[in-house]
PDB file of N, CA and C in Angstrom:
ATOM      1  N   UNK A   1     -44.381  14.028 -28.527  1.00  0.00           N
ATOM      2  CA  UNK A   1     -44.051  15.145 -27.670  1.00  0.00           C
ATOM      3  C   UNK A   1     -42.541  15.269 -27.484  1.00  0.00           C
ATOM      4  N   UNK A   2     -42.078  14.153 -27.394  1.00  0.00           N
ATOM      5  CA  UNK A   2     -40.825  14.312 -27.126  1.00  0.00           C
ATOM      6  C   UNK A   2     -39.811  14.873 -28.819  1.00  0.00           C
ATOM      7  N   UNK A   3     -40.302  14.281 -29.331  1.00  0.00           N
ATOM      8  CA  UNK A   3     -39.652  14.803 -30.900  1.00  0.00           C
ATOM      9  C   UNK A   3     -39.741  16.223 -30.883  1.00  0.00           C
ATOM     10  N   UNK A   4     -40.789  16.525 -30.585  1.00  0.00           N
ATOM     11  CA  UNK A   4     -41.058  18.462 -30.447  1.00  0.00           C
ATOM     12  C   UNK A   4     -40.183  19.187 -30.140  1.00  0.00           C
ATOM     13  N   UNK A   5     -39.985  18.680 -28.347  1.00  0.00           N
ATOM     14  CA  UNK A   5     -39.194  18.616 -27.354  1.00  0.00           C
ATOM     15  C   UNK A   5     -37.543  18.939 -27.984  1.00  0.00           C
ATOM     16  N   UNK A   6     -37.121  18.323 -28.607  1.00  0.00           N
ATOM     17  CA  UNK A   6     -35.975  17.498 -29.161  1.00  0.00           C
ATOM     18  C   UNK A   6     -35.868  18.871 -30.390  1.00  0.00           C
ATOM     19  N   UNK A   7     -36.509  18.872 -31.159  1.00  0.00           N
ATOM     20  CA  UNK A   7     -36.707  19.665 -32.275  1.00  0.00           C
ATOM     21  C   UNK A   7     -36.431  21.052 -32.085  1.00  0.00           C
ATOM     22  N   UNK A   8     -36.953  21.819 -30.612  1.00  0.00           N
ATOM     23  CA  UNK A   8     -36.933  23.147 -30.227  1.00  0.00           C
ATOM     24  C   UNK A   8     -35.607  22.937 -29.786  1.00  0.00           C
ATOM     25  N   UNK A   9     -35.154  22.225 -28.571  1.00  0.00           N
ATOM     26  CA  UNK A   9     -33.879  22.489 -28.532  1.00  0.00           C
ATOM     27  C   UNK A   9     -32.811  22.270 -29.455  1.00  0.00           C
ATOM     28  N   UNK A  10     -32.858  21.980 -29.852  1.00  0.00           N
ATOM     29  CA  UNK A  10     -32.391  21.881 -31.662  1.00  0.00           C
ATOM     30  C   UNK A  10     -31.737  23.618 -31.953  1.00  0.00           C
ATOM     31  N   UNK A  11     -32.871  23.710 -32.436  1.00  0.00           N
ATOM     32  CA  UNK A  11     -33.283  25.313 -33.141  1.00  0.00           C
ATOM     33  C   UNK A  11     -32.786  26.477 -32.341  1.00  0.00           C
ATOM     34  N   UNK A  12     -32.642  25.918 -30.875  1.00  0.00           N
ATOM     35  CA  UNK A  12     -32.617  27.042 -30.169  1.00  0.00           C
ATOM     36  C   UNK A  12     -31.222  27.107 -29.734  1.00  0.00           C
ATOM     37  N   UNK A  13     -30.362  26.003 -30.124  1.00  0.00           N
ATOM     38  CA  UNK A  13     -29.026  25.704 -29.971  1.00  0.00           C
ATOM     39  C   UNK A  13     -28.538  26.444 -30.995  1.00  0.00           C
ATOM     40  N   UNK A  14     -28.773  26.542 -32.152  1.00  0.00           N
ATOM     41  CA  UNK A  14     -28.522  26.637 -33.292  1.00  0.00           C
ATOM     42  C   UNK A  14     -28.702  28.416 -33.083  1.00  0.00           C
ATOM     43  N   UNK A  15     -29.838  28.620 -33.146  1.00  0.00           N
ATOM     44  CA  UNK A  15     -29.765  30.007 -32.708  1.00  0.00           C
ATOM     45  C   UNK A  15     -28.957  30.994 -31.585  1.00  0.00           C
ATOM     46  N   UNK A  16     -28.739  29.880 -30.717  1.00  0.00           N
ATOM     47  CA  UNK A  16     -27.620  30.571 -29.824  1.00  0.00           C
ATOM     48  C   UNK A  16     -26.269  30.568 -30.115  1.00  0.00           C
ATOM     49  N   UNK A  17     -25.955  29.718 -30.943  1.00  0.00           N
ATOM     50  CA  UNK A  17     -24.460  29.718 -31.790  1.00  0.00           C
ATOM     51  C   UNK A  17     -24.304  30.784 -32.836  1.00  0.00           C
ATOM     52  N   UNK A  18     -25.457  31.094 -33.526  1.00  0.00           N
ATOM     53  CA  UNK A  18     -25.438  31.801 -34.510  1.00  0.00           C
ATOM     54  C   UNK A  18     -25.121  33.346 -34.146  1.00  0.00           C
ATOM     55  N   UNK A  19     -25.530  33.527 -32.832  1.00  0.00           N
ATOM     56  CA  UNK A  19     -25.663  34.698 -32.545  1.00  0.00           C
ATOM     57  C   UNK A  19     -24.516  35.130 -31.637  1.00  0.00           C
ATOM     58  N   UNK A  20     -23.535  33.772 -31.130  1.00  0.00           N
ATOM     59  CA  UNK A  20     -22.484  34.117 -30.497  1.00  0.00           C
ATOM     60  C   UNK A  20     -21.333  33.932 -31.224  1.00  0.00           C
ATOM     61  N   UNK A  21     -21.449  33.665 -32.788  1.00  0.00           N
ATOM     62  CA  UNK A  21     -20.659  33.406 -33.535  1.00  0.00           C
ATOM     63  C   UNK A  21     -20.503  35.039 -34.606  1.00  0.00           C
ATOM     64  N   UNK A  22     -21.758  35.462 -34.372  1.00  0.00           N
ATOM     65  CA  UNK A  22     -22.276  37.068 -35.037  1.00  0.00           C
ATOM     66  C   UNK A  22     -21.565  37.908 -34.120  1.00  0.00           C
ATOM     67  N   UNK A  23     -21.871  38.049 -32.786  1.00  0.00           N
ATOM     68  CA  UNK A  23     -21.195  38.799 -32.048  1.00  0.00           C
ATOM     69  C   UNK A  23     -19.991  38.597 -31.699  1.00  0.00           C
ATOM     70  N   UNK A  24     -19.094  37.934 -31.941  1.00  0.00           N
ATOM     71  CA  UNK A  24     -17.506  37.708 -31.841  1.00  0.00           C
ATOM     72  C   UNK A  24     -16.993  38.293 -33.243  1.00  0.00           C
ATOM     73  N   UNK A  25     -17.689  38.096 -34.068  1.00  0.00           N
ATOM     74  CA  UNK A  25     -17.303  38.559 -35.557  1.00  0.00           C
ATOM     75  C   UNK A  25     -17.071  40.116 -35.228  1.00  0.00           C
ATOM     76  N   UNK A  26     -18.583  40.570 -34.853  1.00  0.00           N
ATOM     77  CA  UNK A  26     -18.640  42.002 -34.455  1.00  0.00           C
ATOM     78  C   UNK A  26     -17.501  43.205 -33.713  1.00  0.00           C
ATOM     79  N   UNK A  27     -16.920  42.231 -32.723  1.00  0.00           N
ATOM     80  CA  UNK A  27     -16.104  42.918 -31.988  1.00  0.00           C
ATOM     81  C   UNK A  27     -14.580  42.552 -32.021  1.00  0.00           C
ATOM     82  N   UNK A  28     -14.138  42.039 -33.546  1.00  0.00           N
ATOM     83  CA  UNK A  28     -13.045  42.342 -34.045  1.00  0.00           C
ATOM     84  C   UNK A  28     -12.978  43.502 -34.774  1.00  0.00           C
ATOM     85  N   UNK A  29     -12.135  44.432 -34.418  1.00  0.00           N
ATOM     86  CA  UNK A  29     -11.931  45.657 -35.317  1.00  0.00           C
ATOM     87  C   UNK A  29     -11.594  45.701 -36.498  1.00  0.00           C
ATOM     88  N   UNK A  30     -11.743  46.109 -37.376  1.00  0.00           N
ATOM     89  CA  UNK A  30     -11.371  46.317 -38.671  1.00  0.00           C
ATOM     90  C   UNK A  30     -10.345  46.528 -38.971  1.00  0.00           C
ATOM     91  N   UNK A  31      -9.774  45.741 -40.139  1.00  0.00           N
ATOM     92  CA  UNK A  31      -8.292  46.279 -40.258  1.00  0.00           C
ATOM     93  C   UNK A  31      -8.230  46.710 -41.100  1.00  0.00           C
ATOM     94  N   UNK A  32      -7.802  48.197 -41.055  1.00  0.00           N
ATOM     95  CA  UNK A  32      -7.567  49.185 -42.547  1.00  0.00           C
ATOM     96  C   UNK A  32      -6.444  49.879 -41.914  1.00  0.00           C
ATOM     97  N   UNK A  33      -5.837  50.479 -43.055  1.00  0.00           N
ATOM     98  CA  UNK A  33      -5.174  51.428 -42.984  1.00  0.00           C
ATOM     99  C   UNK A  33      -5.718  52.935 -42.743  1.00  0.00           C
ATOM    100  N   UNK A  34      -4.857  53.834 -41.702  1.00  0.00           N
ATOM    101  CA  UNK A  34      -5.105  55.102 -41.888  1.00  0.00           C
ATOM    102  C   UNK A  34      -5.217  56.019 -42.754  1.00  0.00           C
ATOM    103  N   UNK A  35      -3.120  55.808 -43.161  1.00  0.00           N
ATOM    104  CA  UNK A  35      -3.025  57.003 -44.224  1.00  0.00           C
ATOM    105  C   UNK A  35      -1.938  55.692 -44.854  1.00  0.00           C
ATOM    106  N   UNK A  36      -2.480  55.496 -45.974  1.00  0.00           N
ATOM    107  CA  UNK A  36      -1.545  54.393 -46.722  1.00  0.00           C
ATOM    108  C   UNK A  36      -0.379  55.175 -46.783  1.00  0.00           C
ATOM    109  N   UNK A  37       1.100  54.372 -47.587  1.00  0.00           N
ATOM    110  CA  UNK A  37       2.247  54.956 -47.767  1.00  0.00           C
ATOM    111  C   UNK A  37       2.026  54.857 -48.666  1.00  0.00           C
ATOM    112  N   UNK A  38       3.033  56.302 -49.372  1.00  0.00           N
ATOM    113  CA  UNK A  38       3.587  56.378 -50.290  1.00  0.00           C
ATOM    114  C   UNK A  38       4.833  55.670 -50.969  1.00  0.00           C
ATOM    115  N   UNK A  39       5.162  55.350 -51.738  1.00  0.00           N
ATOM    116  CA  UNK A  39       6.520  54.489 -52.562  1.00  0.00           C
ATOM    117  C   UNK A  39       7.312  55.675 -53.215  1.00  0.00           C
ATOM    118  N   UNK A  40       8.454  55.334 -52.580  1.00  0.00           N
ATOM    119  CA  UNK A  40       9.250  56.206 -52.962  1.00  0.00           C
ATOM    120  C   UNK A  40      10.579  55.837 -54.476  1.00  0.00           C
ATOM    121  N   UNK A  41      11.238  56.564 -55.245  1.00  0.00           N
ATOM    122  CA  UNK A  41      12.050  55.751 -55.296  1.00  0.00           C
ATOM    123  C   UNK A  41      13.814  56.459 -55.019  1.00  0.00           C
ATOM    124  N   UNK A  42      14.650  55.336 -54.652  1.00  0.00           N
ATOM    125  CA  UNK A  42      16.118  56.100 -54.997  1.00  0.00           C
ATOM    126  C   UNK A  42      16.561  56.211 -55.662  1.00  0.00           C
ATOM    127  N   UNK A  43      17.352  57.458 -55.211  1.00  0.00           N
ATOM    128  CA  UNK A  43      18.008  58.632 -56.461  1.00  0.00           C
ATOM    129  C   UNK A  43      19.288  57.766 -56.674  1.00  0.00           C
ATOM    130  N   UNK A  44      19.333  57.626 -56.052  1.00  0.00           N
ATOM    131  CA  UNK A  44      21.498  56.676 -56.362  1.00  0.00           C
ATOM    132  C   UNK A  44      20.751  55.495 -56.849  1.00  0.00           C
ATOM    133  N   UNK A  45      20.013  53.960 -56.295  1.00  0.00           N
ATOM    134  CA  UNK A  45      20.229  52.901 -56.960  1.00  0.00           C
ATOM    135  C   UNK A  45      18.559  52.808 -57.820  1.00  0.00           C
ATOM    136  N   UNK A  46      17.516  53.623 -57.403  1.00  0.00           N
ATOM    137  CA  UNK A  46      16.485  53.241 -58.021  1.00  0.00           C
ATOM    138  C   UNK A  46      15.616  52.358 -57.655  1.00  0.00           C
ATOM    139  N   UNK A  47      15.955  51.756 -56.186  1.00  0.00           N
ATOM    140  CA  UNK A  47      15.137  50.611 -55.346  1.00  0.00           C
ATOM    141  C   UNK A  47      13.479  51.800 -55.370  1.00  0.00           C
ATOM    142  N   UNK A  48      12.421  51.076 -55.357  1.00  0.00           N
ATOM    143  CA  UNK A  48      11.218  51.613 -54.605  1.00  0.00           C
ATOM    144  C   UNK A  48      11.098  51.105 -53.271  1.00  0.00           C
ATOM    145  N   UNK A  49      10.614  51.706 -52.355  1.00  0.00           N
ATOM    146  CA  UNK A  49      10.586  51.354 -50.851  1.00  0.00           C
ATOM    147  C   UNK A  49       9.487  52.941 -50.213  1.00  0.00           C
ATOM    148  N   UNK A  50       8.885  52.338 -48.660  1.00  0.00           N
ATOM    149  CA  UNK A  50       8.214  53.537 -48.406  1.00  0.00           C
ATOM    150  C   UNK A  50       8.842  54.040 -47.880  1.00  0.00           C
ATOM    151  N   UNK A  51       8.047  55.664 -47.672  1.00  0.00           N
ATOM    152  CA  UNK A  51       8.750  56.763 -47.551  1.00  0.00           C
ATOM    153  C   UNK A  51       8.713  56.759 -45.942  1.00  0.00           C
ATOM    154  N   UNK A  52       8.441  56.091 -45.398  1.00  0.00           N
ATOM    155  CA  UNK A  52       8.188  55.590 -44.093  1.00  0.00           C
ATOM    156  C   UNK A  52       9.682  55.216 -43.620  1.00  0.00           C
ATOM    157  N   UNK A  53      10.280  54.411 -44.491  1.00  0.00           N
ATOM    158  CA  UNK A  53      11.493  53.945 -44.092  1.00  0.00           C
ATOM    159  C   UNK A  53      12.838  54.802 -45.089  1.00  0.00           C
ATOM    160  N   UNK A  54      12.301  55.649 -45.631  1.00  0.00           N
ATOM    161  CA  UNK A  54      13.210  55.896 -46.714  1.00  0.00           C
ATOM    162  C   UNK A  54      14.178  57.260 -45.990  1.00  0.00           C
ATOM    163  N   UNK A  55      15.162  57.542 -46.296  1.00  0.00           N
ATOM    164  CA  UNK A  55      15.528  58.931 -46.350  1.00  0.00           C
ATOM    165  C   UNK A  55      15.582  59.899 -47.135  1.00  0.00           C
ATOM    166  N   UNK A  56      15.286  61.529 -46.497  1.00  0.00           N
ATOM    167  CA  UNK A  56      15.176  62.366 -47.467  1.00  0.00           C
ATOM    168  C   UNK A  56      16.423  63.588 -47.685  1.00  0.00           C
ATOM    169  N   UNK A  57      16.957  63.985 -48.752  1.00  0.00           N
ATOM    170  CA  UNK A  57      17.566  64.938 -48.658  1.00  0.00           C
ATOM    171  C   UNK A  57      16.965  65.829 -49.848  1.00  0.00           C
ATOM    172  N   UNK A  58      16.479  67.425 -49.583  1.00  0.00           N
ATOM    173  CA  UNK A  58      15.643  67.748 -50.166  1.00  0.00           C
ATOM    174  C   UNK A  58      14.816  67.330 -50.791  1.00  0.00           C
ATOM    175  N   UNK A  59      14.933  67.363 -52.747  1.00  0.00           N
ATOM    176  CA  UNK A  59      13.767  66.493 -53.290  1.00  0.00           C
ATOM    177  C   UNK A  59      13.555  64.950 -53.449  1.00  0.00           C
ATOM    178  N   UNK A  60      15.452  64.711 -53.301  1.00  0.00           N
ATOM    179  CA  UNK A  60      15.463  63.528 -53.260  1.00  0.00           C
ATOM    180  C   UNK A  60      15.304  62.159 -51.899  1.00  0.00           C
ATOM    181  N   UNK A  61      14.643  61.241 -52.332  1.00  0.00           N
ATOM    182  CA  UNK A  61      14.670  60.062 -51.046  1.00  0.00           C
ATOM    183  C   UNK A  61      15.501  58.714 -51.532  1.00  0.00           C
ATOM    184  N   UNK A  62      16.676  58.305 -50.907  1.00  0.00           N
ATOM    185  CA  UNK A  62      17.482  57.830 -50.793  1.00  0.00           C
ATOM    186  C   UNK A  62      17.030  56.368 -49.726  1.00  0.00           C
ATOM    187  N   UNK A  63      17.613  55.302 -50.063  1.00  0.00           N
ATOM    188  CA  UNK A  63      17.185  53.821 -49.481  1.00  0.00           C
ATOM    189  C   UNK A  63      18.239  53.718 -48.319  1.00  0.00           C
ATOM    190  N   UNK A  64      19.021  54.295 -47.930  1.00  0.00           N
ATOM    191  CA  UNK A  64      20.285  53.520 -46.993  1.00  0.00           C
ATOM    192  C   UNK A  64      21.361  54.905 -46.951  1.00  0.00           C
ATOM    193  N   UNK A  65      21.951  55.181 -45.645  1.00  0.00           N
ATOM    194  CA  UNK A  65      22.538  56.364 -45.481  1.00  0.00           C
ATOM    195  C   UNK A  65      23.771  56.225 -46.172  1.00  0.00           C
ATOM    196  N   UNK A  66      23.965  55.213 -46.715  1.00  0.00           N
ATOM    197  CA  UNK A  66      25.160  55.536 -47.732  1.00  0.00           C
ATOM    198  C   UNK A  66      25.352  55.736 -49.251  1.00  0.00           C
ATOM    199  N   UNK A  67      23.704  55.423 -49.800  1.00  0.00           N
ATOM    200  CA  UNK A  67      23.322  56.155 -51.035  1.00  0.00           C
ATOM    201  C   UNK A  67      23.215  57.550 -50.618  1.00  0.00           C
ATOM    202  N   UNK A  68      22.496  58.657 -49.535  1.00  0.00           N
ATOM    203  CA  UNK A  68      22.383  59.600 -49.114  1.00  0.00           C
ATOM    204  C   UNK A  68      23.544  60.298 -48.937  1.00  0.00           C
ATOM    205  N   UNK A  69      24.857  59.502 -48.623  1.00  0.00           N
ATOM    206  CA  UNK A  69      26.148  60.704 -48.723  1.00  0.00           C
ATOM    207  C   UNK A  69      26.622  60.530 -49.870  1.00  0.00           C
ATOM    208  N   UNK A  70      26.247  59.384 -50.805  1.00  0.00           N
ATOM    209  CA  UNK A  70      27.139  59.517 -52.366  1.00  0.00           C
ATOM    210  C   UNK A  70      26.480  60.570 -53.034  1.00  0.00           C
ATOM    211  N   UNK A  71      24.793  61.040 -52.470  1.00  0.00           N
ATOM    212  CA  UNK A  71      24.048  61.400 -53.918  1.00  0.00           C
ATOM    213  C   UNK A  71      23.385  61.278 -54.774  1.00  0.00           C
ATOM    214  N   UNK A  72      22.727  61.556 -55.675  1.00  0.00           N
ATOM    215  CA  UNK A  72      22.118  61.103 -56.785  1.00  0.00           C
ATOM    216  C   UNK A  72      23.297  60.531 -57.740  1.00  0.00           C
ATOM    217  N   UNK A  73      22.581  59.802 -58.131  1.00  0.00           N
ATOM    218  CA  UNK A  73      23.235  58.690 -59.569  1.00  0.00           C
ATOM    219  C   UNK A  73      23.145  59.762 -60.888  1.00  0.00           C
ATOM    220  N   UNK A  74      23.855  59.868 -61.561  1.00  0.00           N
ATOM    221  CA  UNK A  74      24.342  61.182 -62.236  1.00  0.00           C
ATOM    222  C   UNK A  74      25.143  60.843 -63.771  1.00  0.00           C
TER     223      UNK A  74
END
């Protein structure tokens, strides 16, 4: 009787871990991206970098405001 005893709480330990180990999983959010970036590249040195951080002057996107006042590489 007592092995029984012993055996259920066992199982039932086990089952209560399982299920508080399921539900913690659950209620981490997902990590994705929204709207991925785009890669840009510069017109003066040709670095790729996103357009997130990049600067634009018309068509061109430039890495650092002092490629942006020299220009395109020419």
């Amino acid at each position: 009787m007592l092995r029984l005893l012993f055996w259920i709480a066992l199982i039932a330990a086990v089952i209560w871990l399982w299920r508080r180990f399921k539900l913690s999983q659950d209620a981490r959010p997902a990590q994705r991206l929204d709207d991925p970036l785009t890669m840009v590249r510069c017109a003066h040195c040709g670095v790729h970098l996103p357009n997130d951080r990049a600067l634009r002057r018309g068509e061109h996107w430039y890495c650092s405001p002092t490629h942006l006042e020299q220009g395109p590489k020419g």
